[in-house]
PDB file of N, CA and C in Angstrom:
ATOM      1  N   UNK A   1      16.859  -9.479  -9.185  1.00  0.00           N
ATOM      2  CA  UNK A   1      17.072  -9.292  -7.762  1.00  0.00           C
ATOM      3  C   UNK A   1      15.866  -9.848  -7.016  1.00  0.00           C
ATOM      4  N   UNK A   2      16.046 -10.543  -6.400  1.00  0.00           N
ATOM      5  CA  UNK A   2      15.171 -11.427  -5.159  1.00  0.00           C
ATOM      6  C   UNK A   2      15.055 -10.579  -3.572  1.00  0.00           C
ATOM      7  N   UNK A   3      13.430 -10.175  -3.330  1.00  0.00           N
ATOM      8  CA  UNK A   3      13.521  -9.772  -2.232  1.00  0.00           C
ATOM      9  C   UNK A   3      12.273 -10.421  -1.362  1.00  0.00           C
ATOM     10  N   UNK A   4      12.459  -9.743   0.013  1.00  0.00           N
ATOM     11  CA  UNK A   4      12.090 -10.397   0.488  1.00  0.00           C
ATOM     12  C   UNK A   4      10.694  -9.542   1.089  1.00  0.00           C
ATOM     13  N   UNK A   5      11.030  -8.234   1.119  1.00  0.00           N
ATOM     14  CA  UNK A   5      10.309  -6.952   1.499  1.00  0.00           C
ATOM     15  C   UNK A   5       8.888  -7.439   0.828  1.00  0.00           C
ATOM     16  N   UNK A   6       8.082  -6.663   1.653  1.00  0.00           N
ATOM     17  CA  UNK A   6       6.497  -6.960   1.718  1.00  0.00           C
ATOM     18  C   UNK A   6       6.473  -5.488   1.451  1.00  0.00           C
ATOM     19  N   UNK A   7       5.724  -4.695   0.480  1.00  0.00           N
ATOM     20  CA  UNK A   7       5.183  -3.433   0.182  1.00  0.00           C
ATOM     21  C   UNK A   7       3.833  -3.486  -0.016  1.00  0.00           C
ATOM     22  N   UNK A   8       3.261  -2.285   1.108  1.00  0.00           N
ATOM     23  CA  UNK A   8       1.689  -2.127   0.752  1.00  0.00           C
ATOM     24  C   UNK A   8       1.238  -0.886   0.260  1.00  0.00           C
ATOM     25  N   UNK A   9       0.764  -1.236  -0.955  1.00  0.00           N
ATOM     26  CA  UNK A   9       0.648   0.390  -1.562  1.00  0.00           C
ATOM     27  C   UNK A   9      -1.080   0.534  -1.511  1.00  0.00           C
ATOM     28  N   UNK A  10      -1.442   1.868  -1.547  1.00  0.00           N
ATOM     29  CA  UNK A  10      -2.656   2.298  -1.042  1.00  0.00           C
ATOM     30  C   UNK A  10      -2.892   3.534  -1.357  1.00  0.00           C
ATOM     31  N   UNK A  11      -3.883   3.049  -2.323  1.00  0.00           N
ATOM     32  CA  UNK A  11      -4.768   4.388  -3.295  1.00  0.00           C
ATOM     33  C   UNK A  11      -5.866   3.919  -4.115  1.00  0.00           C
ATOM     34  N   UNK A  12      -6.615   4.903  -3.906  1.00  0.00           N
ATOM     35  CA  UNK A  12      -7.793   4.498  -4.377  1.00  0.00           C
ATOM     36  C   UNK A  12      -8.326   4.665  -5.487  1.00  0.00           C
ATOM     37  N   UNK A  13      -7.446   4.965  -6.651  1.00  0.00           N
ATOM     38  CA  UNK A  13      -7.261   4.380  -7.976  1.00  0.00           C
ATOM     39  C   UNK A  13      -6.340   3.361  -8.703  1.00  0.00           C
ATOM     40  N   UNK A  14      -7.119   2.382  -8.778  1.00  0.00           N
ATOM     41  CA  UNK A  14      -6.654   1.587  -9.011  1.00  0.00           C
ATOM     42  C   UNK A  14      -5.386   0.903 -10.272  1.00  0.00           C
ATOM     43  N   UNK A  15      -5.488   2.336 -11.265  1.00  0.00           N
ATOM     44  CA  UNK A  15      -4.489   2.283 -12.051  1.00  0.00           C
ATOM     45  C   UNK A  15      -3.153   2.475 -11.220  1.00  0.00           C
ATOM     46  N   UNK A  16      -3.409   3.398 -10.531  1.00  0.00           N
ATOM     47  CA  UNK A  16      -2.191   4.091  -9.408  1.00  0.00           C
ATOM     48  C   UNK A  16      -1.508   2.299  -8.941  1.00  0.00           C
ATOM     49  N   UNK A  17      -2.096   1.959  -8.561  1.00  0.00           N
ATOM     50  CA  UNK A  17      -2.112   1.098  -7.186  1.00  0.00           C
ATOM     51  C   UNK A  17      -1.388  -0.472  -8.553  1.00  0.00           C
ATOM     52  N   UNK A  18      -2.100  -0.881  -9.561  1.00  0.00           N
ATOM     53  CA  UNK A  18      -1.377  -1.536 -11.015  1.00  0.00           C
ATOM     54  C   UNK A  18      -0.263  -1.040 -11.337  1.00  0.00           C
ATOM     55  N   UNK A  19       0.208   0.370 -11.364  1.00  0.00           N
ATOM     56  CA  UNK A  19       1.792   0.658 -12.099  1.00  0.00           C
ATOM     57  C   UNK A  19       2.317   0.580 -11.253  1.00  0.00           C
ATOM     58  N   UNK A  20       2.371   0.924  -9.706  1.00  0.00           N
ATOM     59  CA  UNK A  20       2.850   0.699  -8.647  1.00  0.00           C
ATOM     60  C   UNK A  20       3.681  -1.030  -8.457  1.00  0.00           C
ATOM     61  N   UNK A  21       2.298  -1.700  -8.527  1.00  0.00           N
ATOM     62  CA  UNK A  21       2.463  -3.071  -8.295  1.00  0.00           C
ATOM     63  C   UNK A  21       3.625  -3.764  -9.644  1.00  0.00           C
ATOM     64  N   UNK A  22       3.577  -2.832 -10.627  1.00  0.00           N
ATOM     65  CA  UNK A  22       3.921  -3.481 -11.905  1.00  0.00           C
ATOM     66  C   UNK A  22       5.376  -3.387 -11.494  1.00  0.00           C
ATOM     67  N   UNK A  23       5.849  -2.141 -11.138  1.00  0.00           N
ATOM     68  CA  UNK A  23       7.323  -1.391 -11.057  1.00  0.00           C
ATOM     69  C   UNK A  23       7.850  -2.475 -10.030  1.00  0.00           C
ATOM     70  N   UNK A  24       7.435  -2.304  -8.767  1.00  0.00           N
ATOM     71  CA  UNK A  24       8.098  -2.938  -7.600  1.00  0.00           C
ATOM     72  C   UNK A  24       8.059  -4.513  -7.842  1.00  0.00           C
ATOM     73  N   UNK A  25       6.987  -5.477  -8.063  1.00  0.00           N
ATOM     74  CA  UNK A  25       7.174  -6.826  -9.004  1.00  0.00           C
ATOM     75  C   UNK A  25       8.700  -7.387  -9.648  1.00  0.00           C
ATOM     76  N   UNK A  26       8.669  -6.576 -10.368  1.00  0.00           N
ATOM     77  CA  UNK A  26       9.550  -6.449 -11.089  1.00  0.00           C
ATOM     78  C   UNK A  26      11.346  -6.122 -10.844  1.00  0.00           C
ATOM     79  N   UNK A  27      11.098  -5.637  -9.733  1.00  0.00           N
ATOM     80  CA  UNK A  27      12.097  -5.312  -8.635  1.00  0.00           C
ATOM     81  C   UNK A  27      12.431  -6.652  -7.879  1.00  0.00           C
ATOM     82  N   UNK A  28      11.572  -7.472  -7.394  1.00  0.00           N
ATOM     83  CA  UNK A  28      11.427  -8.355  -6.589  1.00  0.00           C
ATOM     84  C   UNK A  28      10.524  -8.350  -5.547  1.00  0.00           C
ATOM     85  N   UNK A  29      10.022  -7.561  -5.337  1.00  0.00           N
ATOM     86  CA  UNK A  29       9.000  -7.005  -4.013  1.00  0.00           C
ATOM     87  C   UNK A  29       7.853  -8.010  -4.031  1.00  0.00           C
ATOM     88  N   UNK A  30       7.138  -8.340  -3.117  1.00  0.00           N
ATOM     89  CA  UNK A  30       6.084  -8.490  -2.775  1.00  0.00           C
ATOM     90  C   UNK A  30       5.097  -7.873  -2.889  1.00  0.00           C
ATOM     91  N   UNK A  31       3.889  -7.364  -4.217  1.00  0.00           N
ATOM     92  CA  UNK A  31       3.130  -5.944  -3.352  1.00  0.00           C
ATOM     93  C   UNK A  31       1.840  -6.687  -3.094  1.00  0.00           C
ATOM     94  N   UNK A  32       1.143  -5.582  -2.190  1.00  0.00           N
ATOM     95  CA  UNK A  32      -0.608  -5.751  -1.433  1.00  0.00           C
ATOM     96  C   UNK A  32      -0.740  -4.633  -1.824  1.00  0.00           C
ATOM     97  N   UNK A  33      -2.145  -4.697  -2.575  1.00  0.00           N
ATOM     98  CA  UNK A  33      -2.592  -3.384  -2.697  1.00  0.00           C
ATOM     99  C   UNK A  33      -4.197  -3.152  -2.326  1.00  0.00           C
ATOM    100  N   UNK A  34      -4.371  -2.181  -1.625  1.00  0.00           N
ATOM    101  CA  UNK A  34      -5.384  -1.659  -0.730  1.00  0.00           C
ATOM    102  C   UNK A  34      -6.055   0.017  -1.571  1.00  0.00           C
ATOM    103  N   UNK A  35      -7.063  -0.843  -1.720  1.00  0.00           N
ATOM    104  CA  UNK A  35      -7.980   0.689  -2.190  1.00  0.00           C
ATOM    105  C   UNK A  35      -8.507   2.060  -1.232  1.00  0.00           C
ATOM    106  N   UNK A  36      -8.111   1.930   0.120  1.00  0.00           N
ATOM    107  CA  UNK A  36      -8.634   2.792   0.764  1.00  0.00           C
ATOM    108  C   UNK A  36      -7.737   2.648   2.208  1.00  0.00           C
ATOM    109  N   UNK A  37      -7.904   3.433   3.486  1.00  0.00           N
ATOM    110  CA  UNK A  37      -7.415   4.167   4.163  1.00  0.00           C
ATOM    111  C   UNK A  37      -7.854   2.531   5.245  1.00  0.00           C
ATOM    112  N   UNK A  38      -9.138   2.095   5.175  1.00  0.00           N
ATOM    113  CA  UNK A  38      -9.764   1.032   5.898  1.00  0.00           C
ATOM    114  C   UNK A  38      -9.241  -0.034   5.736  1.00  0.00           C
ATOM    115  N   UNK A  39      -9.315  -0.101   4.441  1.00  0.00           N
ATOM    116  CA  UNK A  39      -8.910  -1.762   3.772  1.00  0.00           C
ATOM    117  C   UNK A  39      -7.486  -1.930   4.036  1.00  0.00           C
ATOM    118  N   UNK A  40      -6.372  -1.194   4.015  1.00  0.00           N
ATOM    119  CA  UNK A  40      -4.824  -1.202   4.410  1.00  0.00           C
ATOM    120  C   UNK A  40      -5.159  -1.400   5.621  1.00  0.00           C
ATOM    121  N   UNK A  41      -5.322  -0.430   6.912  1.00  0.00           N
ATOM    122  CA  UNK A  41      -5.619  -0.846   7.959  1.00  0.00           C
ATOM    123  C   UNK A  41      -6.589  -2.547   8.481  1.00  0.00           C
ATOM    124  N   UNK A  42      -7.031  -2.497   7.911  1.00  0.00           N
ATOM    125  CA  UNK A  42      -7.313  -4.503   7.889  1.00  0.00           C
ATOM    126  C   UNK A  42      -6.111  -5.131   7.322  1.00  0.00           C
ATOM    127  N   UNK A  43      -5.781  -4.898   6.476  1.00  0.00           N
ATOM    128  CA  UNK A  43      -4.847  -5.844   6.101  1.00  0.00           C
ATOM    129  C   UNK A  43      -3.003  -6.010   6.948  1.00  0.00           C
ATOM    130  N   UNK A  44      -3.227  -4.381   7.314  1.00  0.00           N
ATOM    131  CA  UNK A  44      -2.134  -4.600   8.837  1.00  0.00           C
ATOM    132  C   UNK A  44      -2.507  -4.789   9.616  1.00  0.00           C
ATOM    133  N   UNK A  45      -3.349  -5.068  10.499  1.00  0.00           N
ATOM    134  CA  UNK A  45      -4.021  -6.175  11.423  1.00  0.00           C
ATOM    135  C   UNK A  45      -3.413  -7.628  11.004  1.00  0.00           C
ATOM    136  N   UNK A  46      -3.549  -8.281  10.072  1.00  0.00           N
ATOM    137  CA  UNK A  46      -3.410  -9.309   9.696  1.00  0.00           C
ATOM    138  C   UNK A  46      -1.760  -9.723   9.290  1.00  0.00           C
ATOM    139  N   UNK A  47      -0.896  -8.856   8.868  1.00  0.00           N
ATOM    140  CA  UNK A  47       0.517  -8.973   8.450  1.00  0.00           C
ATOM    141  C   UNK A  47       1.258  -7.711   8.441  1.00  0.00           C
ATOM    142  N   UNK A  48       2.461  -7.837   8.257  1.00  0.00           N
ATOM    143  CA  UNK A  48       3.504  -7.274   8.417  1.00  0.00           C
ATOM    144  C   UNK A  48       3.882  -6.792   7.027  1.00  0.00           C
ATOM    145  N   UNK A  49       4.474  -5.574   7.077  1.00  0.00           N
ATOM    146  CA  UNK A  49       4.856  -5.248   5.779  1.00  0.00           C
ATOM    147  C   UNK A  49       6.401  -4.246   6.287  1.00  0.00           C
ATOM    148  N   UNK A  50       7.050  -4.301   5.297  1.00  0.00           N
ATOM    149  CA  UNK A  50       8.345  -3.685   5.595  1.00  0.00           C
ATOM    150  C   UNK A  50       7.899  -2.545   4.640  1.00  0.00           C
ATOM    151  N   UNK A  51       7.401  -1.768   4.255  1.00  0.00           N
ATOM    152  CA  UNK A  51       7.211  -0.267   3.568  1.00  0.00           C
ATOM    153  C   UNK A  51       6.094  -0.104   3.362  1.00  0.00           C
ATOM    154  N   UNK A  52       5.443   1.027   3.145  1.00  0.00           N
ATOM    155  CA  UNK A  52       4.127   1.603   3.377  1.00  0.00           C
ATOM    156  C   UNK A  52       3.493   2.709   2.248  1.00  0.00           C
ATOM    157  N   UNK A  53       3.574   2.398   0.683  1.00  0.00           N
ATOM    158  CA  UNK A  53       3.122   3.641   0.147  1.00  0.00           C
ATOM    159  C   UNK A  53       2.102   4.164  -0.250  1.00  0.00           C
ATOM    160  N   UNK A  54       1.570   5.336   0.043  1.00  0.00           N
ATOM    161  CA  UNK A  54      -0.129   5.824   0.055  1.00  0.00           C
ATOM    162  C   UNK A  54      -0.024   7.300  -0.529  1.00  0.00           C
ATOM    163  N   UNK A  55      -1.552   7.058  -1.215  1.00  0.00           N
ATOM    164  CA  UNK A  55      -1.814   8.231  -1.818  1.00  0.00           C
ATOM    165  C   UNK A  55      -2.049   9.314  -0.647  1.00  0.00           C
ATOM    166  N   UNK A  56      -1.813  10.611  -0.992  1.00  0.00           N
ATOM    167  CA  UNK A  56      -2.377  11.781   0.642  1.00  0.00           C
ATOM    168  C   UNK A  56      -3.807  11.894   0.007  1.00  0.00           C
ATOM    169  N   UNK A  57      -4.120  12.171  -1.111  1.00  0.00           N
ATOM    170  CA  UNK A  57      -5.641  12.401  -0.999  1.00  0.00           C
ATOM    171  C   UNK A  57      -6.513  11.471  -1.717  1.00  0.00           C
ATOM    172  N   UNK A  58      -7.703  10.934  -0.216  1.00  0.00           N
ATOM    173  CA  UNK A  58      -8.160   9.757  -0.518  1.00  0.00           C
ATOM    174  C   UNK A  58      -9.508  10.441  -0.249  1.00  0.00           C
ATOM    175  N   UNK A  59     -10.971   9.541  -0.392  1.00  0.00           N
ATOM    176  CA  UNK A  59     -11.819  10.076   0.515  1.00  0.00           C
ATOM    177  C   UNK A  59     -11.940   9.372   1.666  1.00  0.00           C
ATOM    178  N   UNK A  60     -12.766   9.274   2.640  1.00  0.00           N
ATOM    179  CA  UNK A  60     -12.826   9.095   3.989  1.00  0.00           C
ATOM    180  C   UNK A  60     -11.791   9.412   4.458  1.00  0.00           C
ATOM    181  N   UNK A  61     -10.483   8.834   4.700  1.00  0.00           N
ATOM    182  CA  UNK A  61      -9.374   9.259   5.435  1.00  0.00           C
ATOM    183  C   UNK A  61      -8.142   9.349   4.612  1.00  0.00           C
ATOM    184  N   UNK A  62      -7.428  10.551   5.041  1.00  0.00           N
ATOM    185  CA  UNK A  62      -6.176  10.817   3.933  1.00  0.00           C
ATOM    186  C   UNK A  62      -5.429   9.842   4.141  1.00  0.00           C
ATOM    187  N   UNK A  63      -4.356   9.695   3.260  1.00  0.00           N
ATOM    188  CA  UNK A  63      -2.690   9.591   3.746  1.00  0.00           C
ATOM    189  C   UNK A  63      -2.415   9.808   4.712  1.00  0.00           C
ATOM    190  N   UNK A  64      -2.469  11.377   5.136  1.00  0.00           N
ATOM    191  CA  UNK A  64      -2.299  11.705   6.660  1.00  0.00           C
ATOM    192  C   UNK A  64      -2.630  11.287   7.671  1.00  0.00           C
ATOM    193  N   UNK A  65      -3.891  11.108   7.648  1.00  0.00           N
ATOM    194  CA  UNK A  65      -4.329  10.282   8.941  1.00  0.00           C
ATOM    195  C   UNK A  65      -4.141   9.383   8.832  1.00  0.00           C
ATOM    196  N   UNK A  66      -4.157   8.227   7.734  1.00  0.00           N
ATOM    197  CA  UNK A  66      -3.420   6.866   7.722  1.00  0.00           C
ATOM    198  C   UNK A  66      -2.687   6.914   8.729  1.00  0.00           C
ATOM    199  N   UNK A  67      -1.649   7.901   8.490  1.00  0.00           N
ATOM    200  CA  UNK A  67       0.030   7.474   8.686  1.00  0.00           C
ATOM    201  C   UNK A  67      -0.363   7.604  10.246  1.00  0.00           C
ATOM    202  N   UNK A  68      -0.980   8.654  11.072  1.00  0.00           N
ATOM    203  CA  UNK A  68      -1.468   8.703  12.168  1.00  0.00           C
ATOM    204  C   UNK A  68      -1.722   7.375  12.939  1.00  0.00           C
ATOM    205  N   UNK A  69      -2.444   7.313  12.149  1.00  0.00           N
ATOM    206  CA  UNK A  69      -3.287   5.805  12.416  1.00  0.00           C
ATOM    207  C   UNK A  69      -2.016   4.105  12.554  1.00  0.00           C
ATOM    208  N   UNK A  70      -1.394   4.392  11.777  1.00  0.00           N
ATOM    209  CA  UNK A  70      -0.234   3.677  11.729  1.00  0.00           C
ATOM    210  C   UNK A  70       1.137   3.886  12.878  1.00  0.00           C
TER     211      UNK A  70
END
């Protein structure tokens, strides 16, 4: 299956953020993956993504406030 969807996943372990990328790949997805609450937020500045998945507990800023922030 061929897609077209842009997924940005975001957590700040990086195994998390590899099985993530491995699963959806594999699907067809596009993924970006962002180690932190900052670095996602730069990288949506810059592009568009059609889904958004994040760890809730990060340090500096959760999930929660991400999503705020978003």
């Amino acid at each position: 299956m061929e897609s077209n969807a842009k997924i940005l996943v975001i957590d700040d372990e990086i195994k998390i953020c590899d099985n993530v990328e491995k699963i959806l790949s594999k699907s067809g997805f596009e993924v970006i993956k962002a180690m932190s609450a900052k670095e996602a937020l730069d990288k949506m500045a810059k592009e568009a993504f059609s889904l958004l998945i994040s760890d809730i507990v990060m340090p500096e800023t959760n999930g929660l406030e991400l999503l705020r922030l978003v």
